[in-house]
N, C-alpha and C. Protein backbone atom coordinates (compact mmCIF):
# COMPACT_ATOMS: atom_id res chain seq x y z
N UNK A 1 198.98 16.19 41.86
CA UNK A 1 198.41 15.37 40.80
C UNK A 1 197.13 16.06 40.30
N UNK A 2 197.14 16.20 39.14
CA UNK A 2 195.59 16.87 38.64
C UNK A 2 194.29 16.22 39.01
N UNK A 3 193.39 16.66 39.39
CA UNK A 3 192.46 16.55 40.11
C UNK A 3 191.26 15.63 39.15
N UNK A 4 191.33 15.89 37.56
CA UNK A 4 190.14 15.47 36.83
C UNK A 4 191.25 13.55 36.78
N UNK A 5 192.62 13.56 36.96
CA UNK A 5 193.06 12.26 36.88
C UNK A 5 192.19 11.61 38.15
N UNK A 6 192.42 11.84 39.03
CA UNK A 6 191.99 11.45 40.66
C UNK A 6 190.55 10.81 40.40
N UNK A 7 189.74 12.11 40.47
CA UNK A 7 188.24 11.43 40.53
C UNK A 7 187.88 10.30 40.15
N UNK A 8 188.38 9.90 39.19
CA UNK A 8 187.33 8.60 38.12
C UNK A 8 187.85 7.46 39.13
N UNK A 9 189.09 7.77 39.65
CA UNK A 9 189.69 6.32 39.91
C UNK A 9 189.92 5.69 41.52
N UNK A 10 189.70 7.47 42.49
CA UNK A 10 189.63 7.12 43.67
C UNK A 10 188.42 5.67 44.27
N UNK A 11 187.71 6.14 43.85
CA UNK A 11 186.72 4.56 43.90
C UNK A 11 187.00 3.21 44.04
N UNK A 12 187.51 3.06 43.16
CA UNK A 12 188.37 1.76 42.49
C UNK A 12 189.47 1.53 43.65
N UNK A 13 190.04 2.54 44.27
CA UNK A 13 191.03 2.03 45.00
C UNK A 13 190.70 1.98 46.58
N UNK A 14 189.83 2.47 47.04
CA UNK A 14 189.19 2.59 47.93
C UNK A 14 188.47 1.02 47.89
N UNK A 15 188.32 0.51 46.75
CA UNK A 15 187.52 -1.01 46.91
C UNK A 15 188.55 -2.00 46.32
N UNK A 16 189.93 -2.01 46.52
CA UNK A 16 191.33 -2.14 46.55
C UNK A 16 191.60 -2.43 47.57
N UNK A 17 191.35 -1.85 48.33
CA UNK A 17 191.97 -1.69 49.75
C UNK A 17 191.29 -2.33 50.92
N UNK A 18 190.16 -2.69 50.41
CA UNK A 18 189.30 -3.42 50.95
C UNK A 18 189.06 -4.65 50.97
N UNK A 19 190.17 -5.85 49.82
CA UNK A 19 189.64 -6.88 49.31
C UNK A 19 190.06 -7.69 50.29
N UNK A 20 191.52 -7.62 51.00
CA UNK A 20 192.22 -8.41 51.80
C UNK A 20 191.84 -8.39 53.18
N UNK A 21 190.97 -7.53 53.73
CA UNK A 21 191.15 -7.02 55.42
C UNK A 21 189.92 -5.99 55.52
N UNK A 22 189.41 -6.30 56.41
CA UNK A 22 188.01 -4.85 56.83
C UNK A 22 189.21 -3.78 57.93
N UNK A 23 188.28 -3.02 56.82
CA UNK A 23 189.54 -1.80 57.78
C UNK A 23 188.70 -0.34 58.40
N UNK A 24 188.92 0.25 59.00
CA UNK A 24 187.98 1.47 59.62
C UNK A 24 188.78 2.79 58.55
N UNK A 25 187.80 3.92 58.58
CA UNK A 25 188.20 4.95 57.52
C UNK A 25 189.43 5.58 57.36
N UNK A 26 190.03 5.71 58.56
CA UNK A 26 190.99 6.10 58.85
C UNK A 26 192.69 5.50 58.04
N UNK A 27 192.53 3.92 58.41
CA UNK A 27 193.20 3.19 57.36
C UNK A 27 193.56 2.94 56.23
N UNK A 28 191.91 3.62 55.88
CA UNK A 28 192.21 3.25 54.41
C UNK A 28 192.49 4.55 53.20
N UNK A 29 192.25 5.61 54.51
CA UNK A 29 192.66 7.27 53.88
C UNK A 29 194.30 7.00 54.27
N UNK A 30 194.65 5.99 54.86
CA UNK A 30 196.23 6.63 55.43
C UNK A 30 197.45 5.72 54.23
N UNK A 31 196.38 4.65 54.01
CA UNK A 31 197.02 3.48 52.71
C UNK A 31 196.80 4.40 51.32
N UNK A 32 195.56 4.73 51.47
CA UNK A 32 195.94 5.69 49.84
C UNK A 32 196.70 6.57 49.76
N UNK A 33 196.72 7.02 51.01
CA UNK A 33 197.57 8.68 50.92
C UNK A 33 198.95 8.44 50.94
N UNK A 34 199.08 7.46 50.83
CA UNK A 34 200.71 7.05 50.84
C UNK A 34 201.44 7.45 49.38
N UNK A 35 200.35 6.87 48.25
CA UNK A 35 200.49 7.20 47.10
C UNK A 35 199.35 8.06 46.22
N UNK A 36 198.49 8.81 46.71
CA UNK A 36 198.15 9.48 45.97
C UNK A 36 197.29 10.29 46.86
N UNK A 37 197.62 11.65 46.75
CA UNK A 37 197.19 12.87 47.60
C UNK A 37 195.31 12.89 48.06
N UNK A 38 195.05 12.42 49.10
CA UNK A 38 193.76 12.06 49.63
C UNK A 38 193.67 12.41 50.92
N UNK A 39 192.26 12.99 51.19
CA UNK A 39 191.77 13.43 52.66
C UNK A 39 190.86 12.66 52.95
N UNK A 40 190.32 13.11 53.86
CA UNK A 40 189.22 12.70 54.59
C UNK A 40 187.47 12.74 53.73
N UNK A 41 187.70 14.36 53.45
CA UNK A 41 186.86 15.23 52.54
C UNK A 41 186.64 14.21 51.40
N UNK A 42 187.68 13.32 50.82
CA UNK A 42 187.24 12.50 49.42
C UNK A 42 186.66 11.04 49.69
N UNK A 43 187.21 10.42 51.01
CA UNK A 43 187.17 8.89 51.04
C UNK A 43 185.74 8.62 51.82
N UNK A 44 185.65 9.42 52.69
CA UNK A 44 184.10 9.38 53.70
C UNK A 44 183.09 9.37 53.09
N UNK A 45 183.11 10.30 51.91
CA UNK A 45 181.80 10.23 51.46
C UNK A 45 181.24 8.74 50.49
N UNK A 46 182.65 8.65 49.54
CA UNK A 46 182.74 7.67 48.98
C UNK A 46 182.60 6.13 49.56
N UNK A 47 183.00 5.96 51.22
CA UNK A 47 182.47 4.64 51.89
C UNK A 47 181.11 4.86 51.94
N UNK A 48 180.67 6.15 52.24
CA UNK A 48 179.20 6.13 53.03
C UNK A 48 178.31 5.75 51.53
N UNK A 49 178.58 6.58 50.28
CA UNK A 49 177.65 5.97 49.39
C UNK A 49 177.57 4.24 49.12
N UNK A 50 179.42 3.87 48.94
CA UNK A 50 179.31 2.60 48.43
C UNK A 50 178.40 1.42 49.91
N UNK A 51 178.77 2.00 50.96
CA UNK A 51 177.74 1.12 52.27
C UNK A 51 176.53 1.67 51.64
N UNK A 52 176.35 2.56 51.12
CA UNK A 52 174.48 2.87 50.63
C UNK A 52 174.11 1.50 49.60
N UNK A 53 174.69 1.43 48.55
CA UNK A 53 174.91 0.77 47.62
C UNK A 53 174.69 -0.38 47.72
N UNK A 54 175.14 -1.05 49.39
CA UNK A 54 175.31 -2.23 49.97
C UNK A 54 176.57 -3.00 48.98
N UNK A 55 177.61 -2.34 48.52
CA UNK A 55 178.91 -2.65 48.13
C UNK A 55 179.79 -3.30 49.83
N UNK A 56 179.62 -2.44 50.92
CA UNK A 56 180.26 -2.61 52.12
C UNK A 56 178.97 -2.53 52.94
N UNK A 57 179.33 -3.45 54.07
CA UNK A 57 178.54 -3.31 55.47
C UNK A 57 179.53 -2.62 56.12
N UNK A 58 178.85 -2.42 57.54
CA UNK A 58 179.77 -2.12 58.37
C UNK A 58 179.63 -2.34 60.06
N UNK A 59 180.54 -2.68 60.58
CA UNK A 59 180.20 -2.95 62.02
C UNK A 59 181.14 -2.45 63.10
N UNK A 60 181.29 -2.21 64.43
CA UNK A 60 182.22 -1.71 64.92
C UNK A 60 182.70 -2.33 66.07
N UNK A 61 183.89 -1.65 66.35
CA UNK A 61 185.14 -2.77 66.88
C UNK A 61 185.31 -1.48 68.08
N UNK A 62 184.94 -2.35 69.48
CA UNK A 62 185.46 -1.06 70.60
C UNK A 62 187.02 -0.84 70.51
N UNK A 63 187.88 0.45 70.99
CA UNK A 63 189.04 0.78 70.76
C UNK A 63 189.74 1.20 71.81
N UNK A 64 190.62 1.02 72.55
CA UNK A 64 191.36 1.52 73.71
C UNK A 64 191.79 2.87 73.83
N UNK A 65 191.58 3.34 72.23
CA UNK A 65 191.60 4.61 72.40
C UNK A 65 190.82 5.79 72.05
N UNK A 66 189.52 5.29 72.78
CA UNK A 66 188.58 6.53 72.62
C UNK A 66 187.22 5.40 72.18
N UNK A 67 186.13 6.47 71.04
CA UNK A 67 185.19 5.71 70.84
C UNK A 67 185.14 4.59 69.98
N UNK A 68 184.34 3.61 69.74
CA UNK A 68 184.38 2.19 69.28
C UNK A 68 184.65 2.99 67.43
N UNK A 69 185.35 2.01 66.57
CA UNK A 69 185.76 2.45 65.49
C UNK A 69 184.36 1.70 64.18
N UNK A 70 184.59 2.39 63.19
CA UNK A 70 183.73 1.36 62.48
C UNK A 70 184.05 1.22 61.29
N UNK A 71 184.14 0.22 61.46
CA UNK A 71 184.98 -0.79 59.99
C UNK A 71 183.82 -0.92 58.92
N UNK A 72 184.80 -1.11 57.80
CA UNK A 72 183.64 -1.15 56.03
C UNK A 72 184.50 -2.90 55.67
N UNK A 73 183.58 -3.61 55.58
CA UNK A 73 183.56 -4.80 54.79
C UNK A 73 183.06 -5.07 53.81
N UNK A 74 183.84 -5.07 52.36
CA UNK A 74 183.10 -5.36 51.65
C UNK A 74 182.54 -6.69 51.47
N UNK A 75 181.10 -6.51 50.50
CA UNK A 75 180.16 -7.66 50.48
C UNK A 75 180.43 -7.86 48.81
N UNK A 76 180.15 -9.10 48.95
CA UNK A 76 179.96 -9.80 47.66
C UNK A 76 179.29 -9.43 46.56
N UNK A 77 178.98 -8.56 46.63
CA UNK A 77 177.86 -7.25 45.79
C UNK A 77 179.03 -6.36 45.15
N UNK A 78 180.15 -5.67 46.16
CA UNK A 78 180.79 -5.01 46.34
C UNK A 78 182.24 -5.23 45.52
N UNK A 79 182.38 -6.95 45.71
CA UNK A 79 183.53 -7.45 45.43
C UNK A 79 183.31 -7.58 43.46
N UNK A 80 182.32 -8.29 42.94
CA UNK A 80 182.15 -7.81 41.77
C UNK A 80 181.72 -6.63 41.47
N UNK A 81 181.77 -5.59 41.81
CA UNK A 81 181.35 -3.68 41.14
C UNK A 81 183.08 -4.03 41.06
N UNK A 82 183.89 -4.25 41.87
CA UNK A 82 185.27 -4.07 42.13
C UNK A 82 185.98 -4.89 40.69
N UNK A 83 185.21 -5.61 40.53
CA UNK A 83 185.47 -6.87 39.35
C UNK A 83 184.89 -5.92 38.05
N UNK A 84 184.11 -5.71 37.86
CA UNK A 84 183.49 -4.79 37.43
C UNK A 84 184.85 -4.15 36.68
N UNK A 85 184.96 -2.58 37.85
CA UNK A 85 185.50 -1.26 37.89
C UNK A 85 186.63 -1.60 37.47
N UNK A 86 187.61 -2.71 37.90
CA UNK A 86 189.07 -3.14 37.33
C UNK A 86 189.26 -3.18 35.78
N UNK A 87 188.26 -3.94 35.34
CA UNK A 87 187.92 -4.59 33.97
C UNK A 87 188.01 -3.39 33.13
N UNK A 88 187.12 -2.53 33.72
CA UNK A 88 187.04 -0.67 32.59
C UNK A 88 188.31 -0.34 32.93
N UNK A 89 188.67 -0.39 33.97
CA UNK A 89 189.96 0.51 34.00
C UNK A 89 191.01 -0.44 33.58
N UNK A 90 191.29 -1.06 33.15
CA UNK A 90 192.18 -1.86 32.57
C UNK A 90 192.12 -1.87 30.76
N UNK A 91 190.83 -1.58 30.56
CA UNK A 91 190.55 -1.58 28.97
C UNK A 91 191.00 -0.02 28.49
N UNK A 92 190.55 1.07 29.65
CA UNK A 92 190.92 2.83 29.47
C UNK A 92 192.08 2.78 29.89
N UNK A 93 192.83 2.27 30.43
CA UNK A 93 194.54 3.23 30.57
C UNK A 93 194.86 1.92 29.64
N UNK A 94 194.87 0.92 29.25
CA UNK A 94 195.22 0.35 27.82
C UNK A 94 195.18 0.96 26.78
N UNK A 95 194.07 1.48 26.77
CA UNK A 95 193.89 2.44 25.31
C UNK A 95 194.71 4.12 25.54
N UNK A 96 194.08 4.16 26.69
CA UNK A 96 195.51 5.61 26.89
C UNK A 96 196.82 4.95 26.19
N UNK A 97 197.36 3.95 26.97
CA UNK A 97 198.79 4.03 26.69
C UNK A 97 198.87 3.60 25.31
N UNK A 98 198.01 3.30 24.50
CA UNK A 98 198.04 2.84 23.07
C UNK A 98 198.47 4.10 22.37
N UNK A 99 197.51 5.21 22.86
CA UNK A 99 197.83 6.32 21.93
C UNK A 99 199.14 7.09 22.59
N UNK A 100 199.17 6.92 23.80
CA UNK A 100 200.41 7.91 24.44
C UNK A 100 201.52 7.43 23.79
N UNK A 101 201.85 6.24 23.25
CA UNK A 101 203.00 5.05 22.55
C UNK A 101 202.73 5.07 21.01
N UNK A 102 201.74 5.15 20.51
CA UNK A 102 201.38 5.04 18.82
C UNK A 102 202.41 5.47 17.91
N UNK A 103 203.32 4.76 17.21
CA UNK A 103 204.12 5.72 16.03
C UNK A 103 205.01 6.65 17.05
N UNK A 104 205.74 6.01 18.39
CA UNK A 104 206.89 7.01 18.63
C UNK A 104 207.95 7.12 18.24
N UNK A 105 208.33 8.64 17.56
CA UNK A 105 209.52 8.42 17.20
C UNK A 105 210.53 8.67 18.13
N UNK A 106 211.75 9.06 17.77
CA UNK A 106 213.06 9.49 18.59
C UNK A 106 212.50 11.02 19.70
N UNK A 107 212.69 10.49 20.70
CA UNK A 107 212.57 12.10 21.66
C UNK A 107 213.23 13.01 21.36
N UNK A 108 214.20 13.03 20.57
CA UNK A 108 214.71 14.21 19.97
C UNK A 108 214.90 14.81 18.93
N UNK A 109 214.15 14.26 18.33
CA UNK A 109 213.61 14.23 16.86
C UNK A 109 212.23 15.68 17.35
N UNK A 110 211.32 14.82 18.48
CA UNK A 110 210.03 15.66 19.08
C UNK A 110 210.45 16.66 19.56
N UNK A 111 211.00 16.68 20.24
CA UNK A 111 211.79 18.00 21.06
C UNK A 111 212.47 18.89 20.06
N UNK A 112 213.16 18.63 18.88
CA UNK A 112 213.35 19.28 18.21
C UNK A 112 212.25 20.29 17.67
N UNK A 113 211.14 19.80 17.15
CA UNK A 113 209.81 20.07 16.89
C UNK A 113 209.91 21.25 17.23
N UNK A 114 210.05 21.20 18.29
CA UNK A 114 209.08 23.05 19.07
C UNK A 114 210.10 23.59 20.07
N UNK A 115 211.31 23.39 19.84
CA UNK A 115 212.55 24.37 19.90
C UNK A 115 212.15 25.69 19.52
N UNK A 116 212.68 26.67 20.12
CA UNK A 116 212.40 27.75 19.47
C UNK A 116 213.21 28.59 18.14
């Protein structure tokens, strides 16, 4: 997936993923990555600013397997930026798909176009 699509919107889903359940980092790199190509390298930094932000707290949960984990909850601060961030992105890929759809004609009418 192209990389300048990704950026704007990893955010947004990262505070997605957060609305239903406090989850530790790991979770919530393994729920995005299901559908859209994400590491570690993109989501860590992005909890640690939005906990800067005080978008998420965080507290930790001991683990049977190994050291205690630490979960991001978002806060009510957090939950409207999320209210927020939906709202723009709902008004920009609206207007994308306005123009991607504007005056389409027959696909093979276009394709004809630039046949060689």
């Amino acid at each position: 997936m192209n990389s300048q699509f990704k950026r704007g919107i990893i955010e947004l889903c990262v505070l997605k993923e957060m609305l239903e359940e406090d989850k530790y980092g790991y979770e919530i790199i393994d729920s995005i990555s299901k559908h859209i190509d994400v590491n570690e390298n993109t989501i860590y930094p992005i909890l640690r600013r939005l906990t800067k932000e005080g978008y998420f707290s965080t507290f930790l949960v001991e683990s049977n397997q190994g050291a205690a984990r630490k979960y991001y909850k978002i806060t009510k601060k957090g939950f409207e930026y999320y209210l927020k961030l939906r709202d723009e992105w709902d008004l920009f890929i609206g207007g994308v798909y306005h123009i991607l759809n504007k005056g389409v004609k027959d696909e093979n009418e276009i394709y004809r176009r630039f046949k060689d």
